[in-house]
Protein backbone atom coordinates (compact mmCIF):
# COMPACT_ATOMS: atom_id res chain seq x y z
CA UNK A 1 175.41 127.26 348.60
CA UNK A 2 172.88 129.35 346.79
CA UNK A 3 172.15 127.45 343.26
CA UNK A 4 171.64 131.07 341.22
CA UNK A 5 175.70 131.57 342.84
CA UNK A 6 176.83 129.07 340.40
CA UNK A 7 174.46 129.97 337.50
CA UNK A 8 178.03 131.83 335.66
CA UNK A 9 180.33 129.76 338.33
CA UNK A 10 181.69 125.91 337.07
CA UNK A 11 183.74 123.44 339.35
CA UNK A 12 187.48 122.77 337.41
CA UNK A 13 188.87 120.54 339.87
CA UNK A 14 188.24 119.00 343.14
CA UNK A 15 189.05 116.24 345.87
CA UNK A 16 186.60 115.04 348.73
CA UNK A 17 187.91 112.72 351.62
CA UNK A 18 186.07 111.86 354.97
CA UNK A 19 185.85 115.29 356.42
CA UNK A 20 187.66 117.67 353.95
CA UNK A 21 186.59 118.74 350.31
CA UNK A 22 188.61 121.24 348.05
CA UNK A 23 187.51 122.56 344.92
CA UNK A 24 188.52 125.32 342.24
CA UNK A 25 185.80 127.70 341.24
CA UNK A 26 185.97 128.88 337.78
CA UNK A 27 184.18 132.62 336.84
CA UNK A 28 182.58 131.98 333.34
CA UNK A 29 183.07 135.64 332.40
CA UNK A 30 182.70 139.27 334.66
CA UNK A 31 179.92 140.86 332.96
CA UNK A 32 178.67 143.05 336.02
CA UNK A 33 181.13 146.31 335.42
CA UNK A 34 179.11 149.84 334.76
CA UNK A 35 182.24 151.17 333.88
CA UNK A 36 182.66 151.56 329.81
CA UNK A 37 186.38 151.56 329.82
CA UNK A 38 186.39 148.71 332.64
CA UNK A 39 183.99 146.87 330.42
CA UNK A 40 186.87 147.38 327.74
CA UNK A 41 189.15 145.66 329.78
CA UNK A 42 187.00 142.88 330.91
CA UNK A 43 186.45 142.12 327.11
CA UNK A 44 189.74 141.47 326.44
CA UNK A 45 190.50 139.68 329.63
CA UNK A 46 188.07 136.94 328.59
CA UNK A 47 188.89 136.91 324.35
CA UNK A 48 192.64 136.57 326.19
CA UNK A 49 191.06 133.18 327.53
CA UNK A 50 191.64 134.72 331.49
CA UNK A 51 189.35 133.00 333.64
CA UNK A 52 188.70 134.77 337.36
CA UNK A 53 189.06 131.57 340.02
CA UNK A 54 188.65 130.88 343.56
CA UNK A 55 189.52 128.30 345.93
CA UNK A 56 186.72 127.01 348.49
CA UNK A 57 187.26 124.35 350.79
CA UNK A 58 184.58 122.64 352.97
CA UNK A 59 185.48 121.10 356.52
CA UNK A 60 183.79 118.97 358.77
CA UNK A 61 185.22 119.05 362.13
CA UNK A 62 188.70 118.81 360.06
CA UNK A 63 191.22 122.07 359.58
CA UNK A 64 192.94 123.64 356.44
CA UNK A 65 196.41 125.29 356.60
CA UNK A 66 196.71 128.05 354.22
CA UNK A 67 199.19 130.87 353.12
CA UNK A 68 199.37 134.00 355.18
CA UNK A 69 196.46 136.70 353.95
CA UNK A 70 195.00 133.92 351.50
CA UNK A 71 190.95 133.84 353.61
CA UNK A 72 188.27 135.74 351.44
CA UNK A 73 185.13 134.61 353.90
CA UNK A 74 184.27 131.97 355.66
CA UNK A 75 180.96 130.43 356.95
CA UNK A 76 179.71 128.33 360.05
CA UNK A 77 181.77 127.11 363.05
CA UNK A 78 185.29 127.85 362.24
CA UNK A 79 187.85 129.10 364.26
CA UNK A 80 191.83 130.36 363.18
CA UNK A 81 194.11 128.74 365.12
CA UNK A 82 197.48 130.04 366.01
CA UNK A 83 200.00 127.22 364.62
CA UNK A 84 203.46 130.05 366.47
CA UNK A 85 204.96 127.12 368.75
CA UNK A 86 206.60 129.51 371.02
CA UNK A 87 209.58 131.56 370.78
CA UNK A 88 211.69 128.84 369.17
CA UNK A 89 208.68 127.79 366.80
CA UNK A 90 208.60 131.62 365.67
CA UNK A 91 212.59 131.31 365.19
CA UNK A 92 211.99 128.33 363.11
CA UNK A 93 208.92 129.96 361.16
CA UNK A 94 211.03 133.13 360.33
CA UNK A 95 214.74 131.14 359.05
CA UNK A 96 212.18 128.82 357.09
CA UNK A 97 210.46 131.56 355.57
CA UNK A 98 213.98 133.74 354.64
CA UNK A 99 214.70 130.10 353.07
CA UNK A 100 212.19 129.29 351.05
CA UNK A 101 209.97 132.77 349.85
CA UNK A 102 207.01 131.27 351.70
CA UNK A 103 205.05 133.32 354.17
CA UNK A 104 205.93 133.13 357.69
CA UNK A 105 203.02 132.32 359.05
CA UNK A 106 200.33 130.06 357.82
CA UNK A 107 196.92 130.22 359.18
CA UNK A 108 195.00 126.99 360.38
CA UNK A 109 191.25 126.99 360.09
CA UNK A 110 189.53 124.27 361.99
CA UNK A 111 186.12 123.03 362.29
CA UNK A 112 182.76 123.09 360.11
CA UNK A 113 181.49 125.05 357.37
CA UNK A 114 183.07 127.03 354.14
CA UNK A 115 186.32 128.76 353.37
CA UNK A 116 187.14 130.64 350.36
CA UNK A 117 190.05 132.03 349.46
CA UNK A 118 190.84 135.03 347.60
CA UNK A 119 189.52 134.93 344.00
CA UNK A 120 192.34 135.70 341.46
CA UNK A 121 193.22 135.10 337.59
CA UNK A 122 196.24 132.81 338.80
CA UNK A 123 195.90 128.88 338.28
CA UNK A 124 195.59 126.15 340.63
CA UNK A 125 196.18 122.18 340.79
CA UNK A 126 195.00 119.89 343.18
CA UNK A 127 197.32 116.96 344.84
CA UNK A 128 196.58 114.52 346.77
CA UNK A 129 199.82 112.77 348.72
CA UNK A 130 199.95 109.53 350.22
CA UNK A 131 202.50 109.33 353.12
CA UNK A 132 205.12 110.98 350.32
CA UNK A 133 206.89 114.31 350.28
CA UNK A 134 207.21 116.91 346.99
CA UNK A 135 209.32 119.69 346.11
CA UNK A 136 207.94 122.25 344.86
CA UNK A 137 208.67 125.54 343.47
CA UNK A 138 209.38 128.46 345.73
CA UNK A 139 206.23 130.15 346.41
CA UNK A 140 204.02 128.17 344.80
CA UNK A 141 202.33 126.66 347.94
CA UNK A 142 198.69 127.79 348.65
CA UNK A 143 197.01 125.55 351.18
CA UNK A 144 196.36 121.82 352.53
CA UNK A 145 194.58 119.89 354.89
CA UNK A 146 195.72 120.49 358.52
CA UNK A 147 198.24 117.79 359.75
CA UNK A 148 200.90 117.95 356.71
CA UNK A 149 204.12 119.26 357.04
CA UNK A 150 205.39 122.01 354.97
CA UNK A 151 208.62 122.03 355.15
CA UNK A 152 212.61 122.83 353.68
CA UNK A 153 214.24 121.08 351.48
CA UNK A 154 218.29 121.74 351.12
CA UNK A 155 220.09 121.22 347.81
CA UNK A 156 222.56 118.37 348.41
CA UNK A 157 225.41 119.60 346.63
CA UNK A 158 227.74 122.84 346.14
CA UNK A 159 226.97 123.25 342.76
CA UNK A 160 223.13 122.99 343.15
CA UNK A 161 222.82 124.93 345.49
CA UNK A 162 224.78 127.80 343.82
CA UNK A 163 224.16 127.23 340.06
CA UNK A 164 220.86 125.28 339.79
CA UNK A 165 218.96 128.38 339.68
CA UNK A 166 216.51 127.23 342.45
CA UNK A 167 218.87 128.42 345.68
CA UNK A 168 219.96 126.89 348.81
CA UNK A 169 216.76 125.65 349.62
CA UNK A 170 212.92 125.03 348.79
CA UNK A 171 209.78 124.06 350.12
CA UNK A 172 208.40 120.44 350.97
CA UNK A 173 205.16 119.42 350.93
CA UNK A 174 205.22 115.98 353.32
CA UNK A 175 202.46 113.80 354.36
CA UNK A 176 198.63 112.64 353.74
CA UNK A 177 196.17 114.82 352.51
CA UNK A 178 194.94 117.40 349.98
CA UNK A 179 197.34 120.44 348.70
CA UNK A 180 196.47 123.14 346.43
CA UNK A 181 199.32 125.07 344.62
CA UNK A 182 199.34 128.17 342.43
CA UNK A 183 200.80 127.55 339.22
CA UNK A 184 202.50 130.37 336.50
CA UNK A 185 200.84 128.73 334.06
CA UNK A 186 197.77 126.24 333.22
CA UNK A 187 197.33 122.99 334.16
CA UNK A 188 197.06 121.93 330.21
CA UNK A 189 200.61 123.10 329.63
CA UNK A 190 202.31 121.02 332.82
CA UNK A 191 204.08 118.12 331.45
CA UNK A 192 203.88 115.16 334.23
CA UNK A 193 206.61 113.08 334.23
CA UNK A 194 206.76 109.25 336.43
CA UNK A 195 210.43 108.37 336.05
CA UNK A 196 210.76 105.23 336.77
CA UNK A 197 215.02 104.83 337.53
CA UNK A 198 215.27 107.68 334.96
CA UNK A 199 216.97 110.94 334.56
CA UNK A 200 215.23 114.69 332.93
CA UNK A 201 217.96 117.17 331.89
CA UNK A 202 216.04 120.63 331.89
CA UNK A 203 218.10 124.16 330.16
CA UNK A 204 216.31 126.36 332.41
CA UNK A 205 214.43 127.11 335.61
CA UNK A 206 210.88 126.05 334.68
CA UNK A 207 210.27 122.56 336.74
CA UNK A 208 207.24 123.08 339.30
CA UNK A 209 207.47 120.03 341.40
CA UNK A 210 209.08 116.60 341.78
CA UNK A 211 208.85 113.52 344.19
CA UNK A 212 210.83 114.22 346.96
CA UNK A 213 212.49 110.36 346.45
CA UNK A 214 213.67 112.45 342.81
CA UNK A 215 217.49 113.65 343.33
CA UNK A 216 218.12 117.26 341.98
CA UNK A 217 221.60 117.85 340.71
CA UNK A 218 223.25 120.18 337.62
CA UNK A 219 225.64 118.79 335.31
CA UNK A 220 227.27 120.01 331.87
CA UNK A 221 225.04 119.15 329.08
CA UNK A 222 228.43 116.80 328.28
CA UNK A 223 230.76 114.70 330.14
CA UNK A 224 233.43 116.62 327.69
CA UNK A 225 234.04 120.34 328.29
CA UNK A 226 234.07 120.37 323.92
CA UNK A 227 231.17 119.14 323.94
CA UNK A 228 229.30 121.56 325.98
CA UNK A 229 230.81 124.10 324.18
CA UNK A 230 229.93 122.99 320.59
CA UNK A 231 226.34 121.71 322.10
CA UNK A 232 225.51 125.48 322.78
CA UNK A 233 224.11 124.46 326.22
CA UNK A 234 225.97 124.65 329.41
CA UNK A 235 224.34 123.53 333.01
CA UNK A 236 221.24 121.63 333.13
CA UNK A 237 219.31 121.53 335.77
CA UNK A 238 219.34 117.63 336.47
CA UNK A 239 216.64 115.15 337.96
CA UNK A 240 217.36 111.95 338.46
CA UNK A 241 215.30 108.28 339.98
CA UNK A 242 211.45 107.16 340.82
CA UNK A 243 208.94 109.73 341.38
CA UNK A 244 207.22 112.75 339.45
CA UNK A 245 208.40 115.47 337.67
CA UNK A 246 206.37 118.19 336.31
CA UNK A 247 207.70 120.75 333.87
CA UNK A 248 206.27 124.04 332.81
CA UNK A 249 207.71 124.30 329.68
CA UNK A 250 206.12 127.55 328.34
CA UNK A 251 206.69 129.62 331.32
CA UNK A 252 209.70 130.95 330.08
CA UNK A 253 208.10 132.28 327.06
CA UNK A 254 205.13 134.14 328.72
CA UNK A 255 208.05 136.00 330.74
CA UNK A 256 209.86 136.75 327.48
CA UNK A 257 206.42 138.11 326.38
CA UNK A 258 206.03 140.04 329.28
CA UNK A 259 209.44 141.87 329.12
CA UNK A 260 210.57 141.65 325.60
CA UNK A 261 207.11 141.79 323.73
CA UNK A 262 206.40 139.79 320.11
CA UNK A 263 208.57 141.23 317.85
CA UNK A 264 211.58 140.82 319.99
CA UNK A 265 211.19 136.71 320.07
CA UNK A 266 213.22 135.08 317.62
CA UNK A 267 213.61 131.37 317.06
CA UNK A 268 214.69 129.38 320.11
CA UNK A 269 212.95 132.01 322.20
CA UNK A 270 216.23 133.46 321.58
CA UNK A 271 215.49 137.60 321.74
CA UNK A 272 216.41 139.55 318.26
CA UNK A 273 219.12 142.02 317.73
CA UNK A 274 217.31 144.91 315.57
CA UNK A 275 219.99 147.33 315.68
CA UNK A 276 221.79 146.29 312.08
């Protein structure tokens, strides 16, 4: 690529393996608007810290599976294959996608050159699985390298599946390769977790991802029905063994942001009663 393209353009993140590199492309600032009252916005957009980013993979005779409508452009020898299956294949594609908010079809791009995908103000991480599966949010998947499975994952109990805040079921991420996911919220506010025989007892529905070896239950915040009640907490959203666990602890207070605004945040994130 054209050296002047990445004069106001910096690489975040990336992974290169024989055949396959994936990187996340990081707009210093927009500065090109002619618009005044654009150029208003733009200004705040970058004193907000927003940062416009992109995802471009290169392939050498190698393929990238991505979510439906995701392609910007694309350069060199590369062809979109058609990944249907036949009739059953499309009935499996359509349950799996009712399941788990993902897209029913995900394009595979196979051969040699450049892909990017559609440039947004979202935020992306890079992981790299080795013969493993995840678990990830729902709709958090953006694209891999071709030959992993993305799959369902089922709750395993009644009162997961109903009360856990996550549904019936969510998507799984198995195999080798490089997968890109788009995250609520930045990289530098994930907590990783490696529990090693261990258990994380979350009050909410703000965990992006575990190890698919990591068994997801809820349980009262006490063994005692008392105690839950004096505790102030009820059902936790439960994680228990070996594996990773990443939790995005502050996405629950951009949302409160978003729909309640500053002054109606009180402590605890609890929301303030200004009626008395």
């Amino acid at each position: 690529m054209d050296e002047k393209f990445y004069s106001n353009i910096k690489i975040v993140d990336s992974i290169q393996k024989d055949g396959f590199k994936v990187e996340i492309l990081e707009c210093n600032h927009l500065k090109g608007s002619k618009d005044a009252a654009l150029a208003e916005d733009l200004f705040y957009i970058r004193n907000a810290g927003m940062s416009l980013k992109m995802v471009k993979v290169t392939l050498e005779d190698s393929g990238l599976i991505t979510e439906s409508g995701a392609l910007y452009f694309h350069k060199g020898c590369i062809d979109c294959v058609s990944n249907i299956g036949g009739v059953g294949g499309l009935a499996k594609k359509l349950i799996k996608s009712k399941l788990t908010s993902e897209s029913t079809f995900k394009p595979i791009y196979k051969g040699t050159g450049e892909i990017f995908l559609e440039p947004s103000f979202s935020h992306y991480i890079i992981m790299n699985l080795e013969n493993e599966s995840i678990v990830v949010d729902k709709g958090i998947f953006y694209c891999c390298e071709q030959g992993m499975e993305i799959g369902v994952a089922s709750q395993k109990n009644l009162s997961s599946g109903l009360l856990g805040g996550e549904g019936w079921f969510q998507t799984q991420i198995s195999g080798t390769g490089a997968v890109v996911l788009e995250i609520p919220i930045p990289m530098e506010e994930v907590l990783k977790y490696e529990l090693n025989n261990e258990r994380i007892q979350v009050d909410g529905n703000f965990t992006l991802l575990r190890s698919g070896a990591v068994a997801f239950s809820v349980q009262r915040s006490s063994k005692k029905l008392l105690g839950s009640m004096t505790s102030g907490e009820g059902l936790l959203q439960t994680f228990e063994g070996t594996g990773h666990v990443w939790i995005a602890p502050t996405q629950p207070v951009y949302n409160r942001l978003k729909y309640n605004g500053i002054p109606q945040m009180g402590s605890a994130g609890k929301n303030i009663d200004n009626s008395s």
